[in-house]
C-alpha atoms as a PDB file:
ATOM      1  CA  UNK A   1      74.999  96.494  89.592  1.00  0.00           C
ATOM      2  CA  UNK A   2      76.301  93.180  88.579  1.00  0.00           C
ATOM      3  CA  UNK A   3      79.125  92.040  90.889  1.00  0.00           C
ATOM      4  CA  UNK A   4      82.314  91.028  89.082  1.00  0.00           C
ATOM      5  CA  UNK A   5      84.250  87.835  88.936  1.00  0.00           C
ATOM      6  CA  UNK A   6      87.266  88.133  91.825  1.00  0.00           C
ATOM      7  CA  UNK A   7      90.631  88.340  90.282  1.00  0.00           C
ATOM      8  CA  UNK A   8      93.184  85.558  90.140  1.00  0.00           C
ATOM      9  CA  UNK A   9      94.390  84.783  93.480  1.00  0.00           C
ATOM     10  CA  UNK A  10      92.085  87.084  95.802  1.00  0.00           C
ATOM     11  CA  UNK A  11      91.684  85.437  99.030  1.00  0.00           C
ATOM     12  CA  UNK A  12      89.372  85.516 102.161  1.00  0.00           C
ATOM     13  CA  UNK A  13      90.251  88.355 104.985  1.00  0.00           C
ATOM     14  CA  UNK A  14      89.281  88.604 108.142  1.00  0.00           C
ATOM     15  CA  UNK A  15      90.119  92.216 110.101  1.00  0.00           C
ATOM     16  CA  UNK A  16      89.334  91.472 113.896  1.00  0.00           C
ATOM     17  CA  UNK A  17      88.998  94.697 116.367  1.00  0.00           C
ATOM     18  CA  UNK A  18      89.679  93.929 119.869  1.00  0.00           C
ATOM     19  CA  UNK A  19      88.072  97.003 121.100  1.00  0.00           C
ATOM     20  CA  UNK A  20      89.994  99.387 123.625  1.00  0.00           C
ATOM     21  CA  UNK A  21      92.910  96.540 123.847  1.00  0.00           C
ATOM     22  CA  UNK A  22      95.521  98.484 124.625  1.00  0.00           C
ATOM     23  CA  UNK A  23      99.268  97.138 123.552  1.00  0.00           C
ATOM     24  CA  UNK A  24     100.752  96.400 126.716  1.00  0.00           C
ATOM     25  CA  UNK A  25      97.564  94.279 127.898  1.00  0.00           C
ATOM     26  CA  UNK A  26      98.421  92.187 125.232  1.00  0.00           C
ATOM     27  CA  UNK A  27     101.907  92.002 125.333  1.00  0.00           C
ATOM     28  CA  UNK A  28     101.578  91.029 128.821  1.00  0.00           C
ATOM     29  CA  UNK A  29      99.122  88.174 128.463  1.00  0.00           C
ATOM     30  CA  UNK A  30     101.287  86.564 126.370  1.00  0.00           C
ATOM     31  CA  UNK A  31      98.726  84.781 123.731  1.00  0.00           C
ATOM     32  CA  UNK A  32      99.885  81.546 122.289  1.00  0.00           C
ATOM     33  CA  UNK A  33      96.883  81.025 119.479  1.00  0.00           C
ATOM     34  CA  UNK A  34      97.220  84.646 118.258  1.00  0.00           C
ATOM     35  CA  UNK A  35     100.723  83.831 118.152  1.00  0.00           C
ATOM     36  CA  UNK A  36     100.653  81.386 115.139  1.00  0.00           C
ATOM     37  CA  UNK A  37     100.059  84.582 112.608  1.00  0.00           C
ATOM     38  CA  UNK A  38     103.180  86.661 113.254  1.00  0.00           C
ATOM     39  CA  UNK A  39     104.909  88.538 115.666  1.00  0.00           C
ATOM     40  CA  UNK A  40     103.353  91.286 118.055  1.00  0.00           C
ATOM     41  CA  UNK A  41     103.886  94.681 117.134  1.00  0.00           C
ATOM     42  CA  UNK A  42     103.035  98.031 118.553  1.00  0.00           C
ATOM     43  CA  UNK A  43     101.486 100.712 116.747  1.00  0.00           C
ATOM     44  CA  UNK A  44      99.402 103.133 117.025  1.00  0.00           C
ATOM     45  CA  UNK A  45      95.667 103.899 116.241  1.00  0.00           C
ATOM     46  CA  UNK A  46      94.897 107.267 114.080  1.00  0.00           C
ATOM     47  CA  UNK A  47      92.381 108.030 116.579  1.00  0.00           C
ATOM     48  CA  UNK A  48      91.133 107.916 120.349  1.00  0.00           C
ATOM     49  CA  UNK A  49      87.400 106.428 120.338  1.00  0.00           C
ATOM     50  CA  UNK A  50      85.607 103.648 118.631  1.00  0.00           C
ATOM     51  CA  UNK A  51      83.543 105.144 115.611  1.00  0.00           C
ATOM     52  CA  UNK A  52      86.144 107.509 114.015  1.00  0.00           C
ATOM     53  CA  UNK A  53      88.910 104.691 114.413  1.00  0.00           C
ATOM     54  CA  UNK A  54      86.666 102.348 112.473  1.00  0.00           C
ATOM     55  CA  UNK A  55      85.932 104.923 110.218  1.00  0.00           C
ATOM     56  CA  UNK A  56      89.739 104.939 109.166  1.00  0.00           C
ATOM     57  CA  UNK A  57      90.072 101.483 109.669  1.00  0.00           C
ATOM     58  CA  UNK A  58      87.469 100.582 106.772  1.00  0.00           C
ATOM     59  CA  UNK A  59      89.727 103.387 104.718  1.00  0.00           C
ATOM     60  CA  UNK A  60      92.079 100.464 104.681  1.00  0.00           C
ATOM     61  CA  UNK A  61      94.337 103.162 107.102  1.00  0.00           C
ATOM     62  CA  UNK A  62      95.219 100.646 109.568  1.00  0.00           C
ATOM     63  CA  UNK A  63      97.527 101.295 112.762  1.00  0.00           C
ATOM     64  CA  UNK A  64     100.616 102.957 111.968  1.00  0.00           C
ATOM     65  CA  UNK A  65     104.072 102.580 113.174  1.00  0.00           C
ATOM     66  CA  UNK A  66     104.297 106.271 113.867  1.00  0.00           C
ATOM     67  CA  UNK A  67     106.783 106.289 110.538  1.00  0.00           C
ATOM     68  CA  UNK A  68     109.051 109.530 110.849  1.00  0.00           C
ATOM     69  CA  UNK A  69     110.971 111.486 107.686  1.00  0.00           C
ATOM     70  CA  UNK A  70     108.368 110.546 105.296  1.00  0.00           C
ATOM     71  CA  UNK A  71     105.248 112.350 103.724  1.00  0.00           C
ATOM     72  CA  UNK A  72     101.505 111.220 105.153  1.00  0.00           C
ATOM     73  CA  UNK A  73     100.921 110.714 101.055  1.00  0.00           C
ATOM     74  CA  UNK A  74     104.064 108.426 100.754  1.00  0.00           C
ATOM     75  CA  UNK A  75     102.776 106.886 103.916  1.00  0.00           C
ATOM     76  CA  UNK A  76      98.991 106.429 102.817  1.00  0.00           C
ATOM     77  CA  UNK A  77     100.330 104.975  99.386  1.00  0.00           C
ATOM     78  CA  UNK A  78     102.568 102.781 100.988  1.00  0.00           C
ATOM     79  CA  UNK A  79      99.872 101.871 103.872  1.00  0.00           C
ATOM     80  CA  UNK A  80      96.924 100.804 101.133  1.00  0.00           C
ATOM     81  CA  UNK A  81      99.798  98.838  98.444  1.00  0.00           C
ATOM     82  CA  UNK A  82     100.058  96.204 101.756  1.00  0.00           C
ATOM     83  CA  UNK A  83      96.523  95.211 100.632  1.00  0.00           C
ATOM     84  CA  UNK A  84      97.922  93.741  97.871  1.00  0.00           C
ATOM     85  CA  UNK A  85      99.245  90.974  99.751  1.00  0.00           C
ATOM     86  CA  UNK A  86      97.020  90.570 102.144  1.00  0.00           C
ATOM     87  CA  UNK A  87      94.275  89.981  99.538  1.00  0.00           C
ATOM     88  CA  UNK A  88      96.147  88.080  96.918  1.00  0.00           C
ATOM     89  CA  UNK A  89      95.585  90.662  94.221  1.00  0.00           C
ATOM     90  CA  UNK A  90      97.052  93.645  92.556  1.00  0.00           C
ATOM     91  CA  UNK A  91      95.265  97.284  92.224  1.00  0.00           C
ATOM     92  CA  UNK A  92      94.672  98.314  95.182  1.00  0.00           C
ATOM     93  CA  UNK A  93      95.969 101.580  96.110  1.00  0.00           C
ATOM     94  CA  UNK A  94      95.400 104.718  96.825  1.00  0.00           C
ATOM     95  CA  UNK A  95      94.028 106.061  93.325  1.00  0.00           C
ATOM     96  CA  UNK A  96      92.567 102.813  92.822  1.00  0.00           C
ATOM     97  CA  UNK A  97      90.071 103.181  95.505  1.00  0.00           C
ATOM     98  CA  UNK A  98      89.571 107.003  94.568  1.00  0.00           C
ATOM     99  CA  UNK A  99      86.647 108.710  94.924  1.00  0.00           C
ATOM    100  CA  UNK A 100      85.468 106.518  97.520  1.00  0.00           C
ATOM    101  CA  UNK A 101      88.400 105.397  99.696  1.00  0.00           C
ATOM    102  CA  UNK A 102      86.245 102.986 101.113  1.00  0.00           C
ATOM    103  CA  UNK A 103      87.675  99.698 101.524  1.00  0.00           C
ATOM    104  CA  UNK A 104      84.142  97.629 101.404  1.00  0.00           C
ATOM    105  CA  UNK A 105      82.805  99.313  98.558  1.00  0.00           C
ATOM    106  CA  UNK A 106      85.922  98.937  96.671  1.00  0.00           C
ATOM    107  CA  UNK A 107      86.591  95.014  96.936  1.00  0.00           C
ATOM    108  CA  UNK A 108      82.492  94.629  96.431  1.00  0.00           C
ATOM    109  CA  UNK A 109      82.080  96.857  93.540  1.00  0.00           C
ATOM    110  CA  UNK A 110      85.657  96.094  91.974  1.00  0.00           C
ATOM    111  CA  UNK A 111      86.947  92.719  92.925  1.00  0.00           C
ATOM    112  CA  UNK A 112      83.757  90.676  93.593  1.00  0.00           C
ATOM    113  CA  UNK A 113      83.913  90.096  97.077  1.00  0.00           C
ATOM    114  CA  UNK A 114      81.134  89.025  99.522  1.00  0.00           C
ATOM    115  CA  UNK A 115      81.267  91.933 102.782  1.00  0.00           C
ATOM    116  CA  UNK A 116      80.219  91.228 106.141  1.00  0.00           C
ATOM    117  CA  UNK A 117      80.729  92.517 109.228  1.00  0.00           C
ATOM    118  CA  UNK A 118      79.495  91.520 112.755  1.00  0.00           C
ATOM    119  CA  UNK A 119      80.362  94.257 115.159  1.00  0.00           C
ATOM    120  CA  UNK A 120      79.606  94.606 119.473  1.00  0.00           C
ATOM    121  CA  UNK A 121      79.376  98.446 120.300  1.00  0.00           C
ATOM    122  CA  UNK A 122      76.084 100.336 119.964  1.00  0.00           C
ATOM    123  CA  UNK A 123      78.581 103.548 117.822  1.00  0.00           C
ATOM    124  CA  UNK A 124      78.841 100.901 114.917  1.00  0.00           C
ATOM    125  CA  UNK A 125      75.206  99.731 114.962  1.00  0.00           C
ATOM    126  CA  UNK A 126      73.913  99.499 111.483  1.00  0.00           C
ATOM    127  CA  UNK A 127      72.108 102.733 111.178  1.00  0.00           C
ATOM    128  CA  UNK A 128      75.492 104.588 111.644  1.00  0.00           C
ATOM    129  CA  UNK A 129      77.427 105.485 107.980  1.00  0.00           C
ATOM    130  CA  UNK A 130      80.047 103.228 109.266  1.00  0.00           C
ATOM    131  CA  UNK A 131      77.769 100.281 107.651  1.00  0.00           C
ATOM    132  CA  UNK A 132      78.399 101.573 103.809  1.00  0.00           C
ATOM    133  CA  UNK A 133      79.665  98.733 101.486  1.00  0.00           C
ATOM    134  CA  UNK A 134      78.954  95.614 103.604  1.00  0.00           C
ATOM    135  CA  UNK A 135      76.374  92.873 102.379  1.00  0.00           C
ATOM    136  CA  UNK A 136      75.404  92.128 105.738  1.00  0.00           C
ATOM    137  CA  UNK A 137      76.382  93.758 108.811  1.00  0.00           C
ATOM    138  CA  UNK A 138      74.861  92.904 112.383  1.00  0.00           C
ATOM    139  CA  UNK A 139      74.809  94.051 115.846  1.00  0.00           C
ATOM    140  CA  UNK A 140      75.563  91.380 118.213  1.00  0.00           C
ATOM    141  CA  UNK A 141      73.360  91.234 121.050  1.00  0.00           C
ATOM    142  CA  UNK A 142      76.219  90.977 123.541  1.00  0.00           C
ATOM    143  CA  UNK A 143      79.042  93.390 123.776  1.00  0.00           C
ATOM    144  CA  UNK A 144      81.322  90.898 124.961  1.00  0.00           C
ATOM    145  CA  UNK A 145      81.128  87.475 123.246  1.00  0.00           C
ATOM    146  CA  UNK A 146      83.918  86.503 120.613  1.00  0.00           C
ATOM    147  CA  UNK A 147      82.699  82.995 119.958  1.00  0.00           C
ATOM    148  CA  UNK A 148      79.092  84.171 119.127  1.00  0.00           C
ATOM    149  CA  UNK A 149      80.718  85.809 116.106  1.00  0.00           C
ATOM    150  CA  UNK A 150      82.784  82.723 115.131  1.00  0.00           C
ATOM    151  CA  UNK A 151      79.077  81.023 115.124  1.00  0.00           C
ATOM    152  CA  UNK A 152      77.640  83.659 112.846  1.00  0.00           C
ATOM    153  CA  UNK A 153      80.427  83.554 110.145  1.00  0.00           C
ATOM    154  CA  UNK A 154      79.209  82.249 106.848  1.00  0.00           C
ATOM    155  CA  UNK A 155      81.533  82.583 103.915  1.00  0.00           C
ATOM    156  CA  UNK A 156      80.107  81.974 100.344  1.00  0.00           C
ATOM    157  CA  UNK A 157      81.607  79.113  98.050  1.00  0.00           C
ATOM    158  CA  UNK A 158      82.019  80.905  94.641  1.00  0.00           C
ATOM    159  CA  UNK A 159      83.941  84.164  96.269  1.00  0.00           C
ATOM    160  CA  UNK A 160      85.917  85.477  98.630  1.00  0.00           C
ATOM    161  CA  UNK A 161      85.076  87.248 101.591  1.00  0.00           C
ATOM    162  CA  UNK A 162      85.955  90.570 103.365  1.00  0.00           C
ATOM    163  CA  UNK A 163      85.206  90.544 107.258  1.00  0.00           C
ATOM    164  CA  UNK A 164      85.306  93.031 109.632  1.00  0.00           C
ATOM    165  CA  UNK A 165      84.594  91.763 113.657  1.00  0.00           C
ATOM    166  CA  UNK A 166      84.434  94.138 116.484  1.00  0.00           C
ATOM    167  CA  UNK A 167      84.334  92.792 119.680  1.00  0.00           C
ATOM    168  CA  UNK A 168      84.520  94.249 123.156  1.00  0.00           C
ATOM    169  CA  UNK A 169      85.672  91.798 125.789  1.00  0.00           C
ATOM    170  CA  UNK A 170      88.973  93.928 126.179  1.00  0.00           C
ATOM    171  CA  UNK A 171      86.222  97.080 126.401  1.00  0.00           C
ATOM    172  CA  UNK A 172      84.809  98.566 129.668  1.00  0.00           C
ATOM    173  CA  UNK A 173      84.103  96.066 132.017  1.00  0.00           C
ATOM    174  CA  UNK A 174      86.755  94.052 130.588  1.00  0.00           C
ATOM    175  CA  UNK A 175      85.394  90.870 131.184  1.00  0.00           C
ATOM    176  CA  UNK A 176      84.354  87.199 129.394  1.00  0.00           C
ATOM    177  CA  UNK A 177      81.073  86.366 128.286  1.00  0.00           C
ATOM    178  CA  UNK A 178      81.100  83.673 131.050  1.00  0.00           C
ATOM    179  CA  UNK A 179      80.873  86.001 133.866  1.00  0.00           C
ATOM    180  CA  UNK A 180      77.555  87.238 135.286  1.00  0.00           C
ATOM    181  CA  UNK A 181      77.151  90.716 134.558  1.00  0.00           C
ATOM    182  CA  UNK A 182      76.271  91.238 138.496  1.00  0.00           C
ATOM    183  CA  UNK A 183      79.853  90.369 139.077  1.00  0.00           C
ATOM    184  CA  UNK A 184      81.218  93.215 136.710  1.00  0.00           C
ATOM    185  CA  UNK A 185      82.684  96.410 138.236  1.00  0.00           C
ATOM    186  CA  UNK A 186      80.871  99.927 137.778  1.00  0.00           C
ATOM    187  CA  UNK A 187      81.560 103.441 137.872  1.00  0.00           C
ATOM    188  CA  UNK A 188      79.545 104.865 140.762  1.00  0.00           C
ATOM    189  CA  UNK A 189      77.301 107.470 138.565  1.00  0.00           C
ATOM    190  CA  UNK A 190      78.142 106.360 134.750  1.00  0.00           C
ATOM    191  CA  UNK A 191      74.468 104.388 134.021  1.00  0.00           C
ATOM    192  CA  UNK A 192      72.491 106.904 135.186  1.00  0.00           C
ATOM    193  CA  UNK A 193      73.992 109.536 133.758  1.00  0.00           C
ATOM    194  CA  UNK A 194      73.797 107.839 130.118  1.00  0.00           C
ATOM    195  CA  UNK A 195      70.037 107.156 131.397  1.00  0.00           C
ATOM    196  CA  UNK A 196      69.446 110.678 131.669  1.00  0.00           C
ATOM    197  CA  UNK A 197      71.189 111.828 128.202  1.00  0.00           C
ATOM    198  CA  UNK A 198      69.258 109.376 126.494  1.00  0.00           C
ATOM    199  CA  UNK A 199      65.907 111.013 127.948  1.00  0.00           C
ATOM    200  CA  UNK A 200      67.540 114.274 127.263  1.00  0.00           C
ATOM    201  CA  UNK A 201      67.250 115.502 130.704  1.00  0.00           C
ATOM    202  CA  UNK A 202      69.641 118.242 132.001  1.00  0.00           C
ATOM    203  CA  UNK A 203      72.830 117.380 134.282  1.00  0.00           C
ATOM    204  CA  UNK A 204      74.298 118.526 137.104  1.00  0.00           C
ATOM    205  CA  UNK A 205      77.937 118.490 138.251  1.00  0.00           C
ATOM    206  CA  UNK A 206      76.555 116.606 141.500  1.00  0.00           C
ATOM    207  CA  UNK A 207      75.905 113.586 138.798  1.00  0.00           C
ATOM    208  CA  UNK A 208      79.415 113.471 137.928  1.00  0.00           C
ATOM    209  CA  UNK A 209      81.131 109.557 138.188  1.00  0.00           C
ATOM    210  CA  UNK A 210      83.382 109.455 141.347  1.00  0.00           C
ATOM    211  CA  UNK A 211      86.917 108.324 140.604  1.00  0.00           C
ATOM    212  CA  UNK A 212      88.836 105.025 141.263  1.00  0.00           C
ATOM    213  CA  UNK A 213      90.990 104.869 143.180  1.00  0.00           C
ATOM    214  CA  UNK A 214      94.975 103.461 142.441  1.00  0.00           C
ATOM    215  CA  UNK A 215      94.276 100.369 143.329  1.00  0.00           C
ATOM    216  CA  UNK A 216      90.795  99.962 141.882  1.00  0.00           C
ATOM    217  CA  UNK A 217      92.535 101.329 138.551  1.00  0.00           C
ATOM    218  CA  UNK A 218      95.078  98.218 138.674  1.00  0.00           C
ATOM    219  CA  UNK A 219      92.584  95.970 138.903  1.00  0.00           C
ATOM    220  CA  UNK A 220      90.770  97.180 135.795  1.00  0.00           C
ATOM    221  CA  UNK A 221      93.763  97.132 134.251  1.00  0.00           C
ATOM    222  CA  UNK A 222      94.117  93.632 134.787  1.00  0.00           C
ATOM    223  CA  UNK A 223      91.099  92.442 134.124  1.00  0.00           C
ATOM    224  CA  UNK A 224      91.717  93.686 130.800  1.00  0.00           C
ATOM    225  CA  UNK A 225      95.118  91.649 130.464  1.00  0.00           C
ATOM    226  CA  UNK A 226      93.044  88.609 132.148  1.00  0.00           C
ATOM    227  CA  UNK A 227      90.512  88.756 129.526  1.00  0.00           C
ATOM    228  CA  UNK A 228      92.373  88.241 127.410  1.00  0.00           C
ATOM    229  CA  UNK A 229      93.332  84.362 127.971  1.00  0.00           C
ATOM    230  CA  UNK A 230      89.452  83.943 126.846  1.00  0.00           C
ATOM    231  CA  UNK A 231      89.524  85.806 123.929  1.00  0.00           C
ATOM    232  CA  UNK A 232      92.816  84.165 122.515  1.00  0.00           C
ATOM    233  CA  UNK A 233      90.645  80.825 123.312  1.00  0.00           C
ATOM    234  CA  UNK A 234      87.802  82.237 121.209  1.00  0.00           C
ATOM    235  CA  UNK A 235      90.562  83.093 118.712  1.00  0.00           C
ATOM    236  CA  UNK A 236      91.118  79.348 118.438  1.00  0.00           C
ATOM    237  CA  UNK A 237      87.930  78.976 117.264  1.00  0.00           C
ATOM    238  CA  UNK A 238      87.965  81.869 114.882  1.00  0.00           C
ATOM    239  CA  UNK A 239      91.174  80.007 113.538  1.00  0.00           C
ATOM    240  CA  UNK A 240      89.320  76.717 112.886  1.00  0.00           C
ATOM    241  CA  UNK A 241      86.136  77.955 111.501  1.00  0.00           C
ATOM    242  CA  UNK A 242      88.270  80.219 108.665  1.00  0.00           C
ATOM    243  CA  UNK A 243      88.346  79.102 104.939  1.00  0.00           C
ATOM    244  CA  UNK A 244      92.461  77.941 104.551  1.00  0.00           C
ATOM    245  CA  UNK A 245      94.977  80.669 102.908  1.00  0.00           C
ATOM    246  CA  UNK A 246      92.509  83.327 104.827  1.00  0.00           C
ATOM    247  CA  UNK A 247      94.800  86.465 105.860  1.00  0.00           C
ATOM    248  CA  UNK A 248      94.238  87.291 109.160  1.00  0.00           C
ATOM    249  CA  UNK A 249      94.646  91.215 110.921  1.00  0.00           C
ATOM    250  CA  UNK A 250      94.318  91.456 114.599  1.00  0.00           C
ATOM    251  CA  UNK A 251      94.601  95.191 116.031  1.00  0.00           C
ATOM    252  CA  UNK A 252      92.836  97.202 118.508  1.00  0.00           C
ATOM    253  CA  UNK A 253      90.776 101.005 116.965  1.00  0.00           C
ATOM    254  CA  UNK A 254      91.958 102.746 120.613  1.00  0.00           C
ATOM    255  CA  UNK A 255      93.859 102.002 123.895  1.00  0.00           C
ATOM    256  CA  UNK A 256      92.814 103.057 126.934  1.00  0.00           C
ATOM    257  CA  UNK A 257      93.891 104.704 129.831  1.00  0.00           C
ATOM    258  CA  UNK A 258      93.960 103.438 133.525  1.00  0.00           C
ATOM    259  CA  UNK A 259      94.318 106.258 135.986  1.00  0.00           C
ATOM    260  CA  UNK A 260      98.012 107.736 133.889  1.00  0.00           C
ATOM    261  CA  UNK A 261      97.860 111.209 134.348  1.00  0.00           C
ATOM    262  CA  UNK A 262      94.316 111.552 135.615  1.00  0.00           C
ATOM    263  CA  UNK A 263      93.252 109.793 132.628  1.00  0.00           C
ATOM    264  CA  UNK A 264      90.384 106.724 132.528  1.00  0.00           C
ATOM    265  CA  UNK A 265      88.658 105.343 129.777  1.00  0.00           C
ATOM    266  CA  UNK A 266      88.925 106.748 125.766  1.00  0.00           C
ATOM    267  CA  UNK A 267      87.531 109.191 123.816  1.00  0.00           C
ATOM    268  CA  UNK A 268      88.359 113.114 124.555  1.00  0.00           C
ATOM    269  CA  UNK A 269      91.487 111.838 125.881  1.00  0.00           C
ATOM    270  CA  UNK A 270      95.083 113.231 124.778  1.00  0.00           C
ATOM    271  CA  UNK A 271      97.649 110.542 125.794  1.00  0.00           C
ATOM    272  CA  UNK A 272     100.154 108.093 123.965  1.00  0.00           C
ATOM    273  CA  UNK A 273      98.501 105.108 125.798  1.00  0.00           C
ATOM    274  CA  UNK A 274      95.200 105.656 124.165  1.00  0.00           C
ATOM    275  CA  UNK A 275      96.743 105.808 120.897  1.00  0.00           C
ATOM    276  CA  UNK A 276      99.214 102.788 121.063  1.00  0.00           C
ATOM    277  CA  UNK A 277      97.574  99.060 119.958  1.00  0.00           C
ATOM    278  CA  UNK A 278      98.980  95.772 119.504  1.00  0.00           C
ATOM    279  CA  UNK A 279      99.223  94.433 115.587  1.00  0.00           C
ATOM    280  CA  UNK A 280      99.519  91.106 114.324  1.00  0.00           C
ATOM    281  CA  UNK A 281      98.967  89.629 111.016  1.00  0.00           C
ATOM    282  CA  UNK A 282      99.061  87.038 108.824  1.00  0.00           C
ATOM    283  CA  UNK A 283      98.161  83.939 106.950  1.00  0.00           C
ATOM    284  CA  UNK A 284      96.071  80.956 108.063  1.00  0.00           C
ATOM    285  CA  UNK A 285      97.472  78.537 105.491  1.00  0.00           C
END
């Protein structure tokens, strides 16, 4: 299928995940370079763990404010018109991306746009669905690395482009691509009991991970703010390698939980904190 020409005014945008940020972590490190888009707000993620969050995500359903005395439709409409400015063009909406409500698909197949997406956690590899729609999409070979995207960006000359990056610094163990892996902190029990799911051999409760303790929770909590300062540096060079009058969205798919309640990690979790991400957006003029 022939691609069309973009419409008048569509622009380049970049959606970047900071995976398992939670909102307070990045409230509290306080990051000048992510600053220049637009002010901080909290919201909150339609669901708990990485590849169902995406999934929304590349509905176009980002974050929501938690909006009360409306309808979900009036919501969703509302939710998918912001497109509109963020790309520069008019059409997109809800019954404008029907049947497919599929955000990729829609600006390849209906506004012309290159799609790429460069993502960090093995859930989004490229054999999962979540790949539908993109033109290239790649697995980084490091979880953690924010600047190895920026490297791999290419952005064609005769269209504009639609970018997804996922990136996991703010992710389990929370840390910068600088630091040797040797230095990161473990749960006692956690790799071998992926090992042995991935061989499909049985467990036993006796495998079980042992808990942290309140103080080893803290510090995971912040390393996560800490990581932070390096990933609003690799932000900077996000910011500089971006065509001008690109929009920019910066959000988080999940929180994450640090000992509240019982609670550690993501996933089958049932908790505001999970749920609540930071969101910032803007243009890069």
């Amino acid at each position: 299928m022939q691609r069309p020409p973009p419409p008048d005014g569509a622009r380049h945008c970049v959606l970047l995940v900071l995976d398992s940020c939670r909102f307070d972590s990045l409230a509290a490190a306080r990051m000048p370079v992510l600053g220049r888009l637009g002010p901080l707000e909290r919201r909150f993620s339609y669901a708990t763990w990485t590849a169902p969050a995406h999934f929304n995500l590349l509905m176009g359903l980002l974050p929501h404010p938690d909006p009360r005395n409306t309808f979900a439709s009036a919501y969703y409409q509302q939710s998918l018109g912001r497109w509109q400015v963020r790309l520069g063009f008019a059409g997109v909406s809800f019954t404008g991306m029907l049947p497919g409500l599929w955000l990729p698909d829609y600006l390849r197949e209906h506004a012309g746009y290159h799609t790429q997406a460069f993502v960090s956690l093995p859930v989004l590899n490229p054999a999962t669905p979540l790949s539908r729609g993109f033109d290239r999409y790649e697995k980084m070979d490091r979880h953690n690395d924010l600047r190895a995207i920026v490297r791999a960006l290419r952005f064609p000359d005769d269209r504009p482009s639609f970018t997804l990056i996922n990136t996991g610094e703010t992710h389990y163990p929370y840390a910068p691509a600088h630091e040797p892996p040797a230095s990161w902190p473990r749960i006692h029990g956690v790799h071998g009991v992926f090992k042995r799911l991935a061989a499909g051999q049985p467990l036993h409760h006796s495998a079980a991970p042992r808990f942290f303790d309140a103080d080893r929770l803290d510090a995971l909590r912040q390393r996560q703010v800490d990581v932070l300062a390096d990933v609003d540096a690799a932000i900077s060079d996000l910011f500089d390698a971006l065509p001008r009058n690109t929009f920019v969205i910066v959000t988080a798919d999940h929180g994450e939980l640090f000992g509240e309640e019982g609670y550690f990690g993501h996933g089958p979790i049932r908790h505001d904190k999970v749920l609540e991400v930071p969101f910032v957006e803007g243009w890069l003029r």
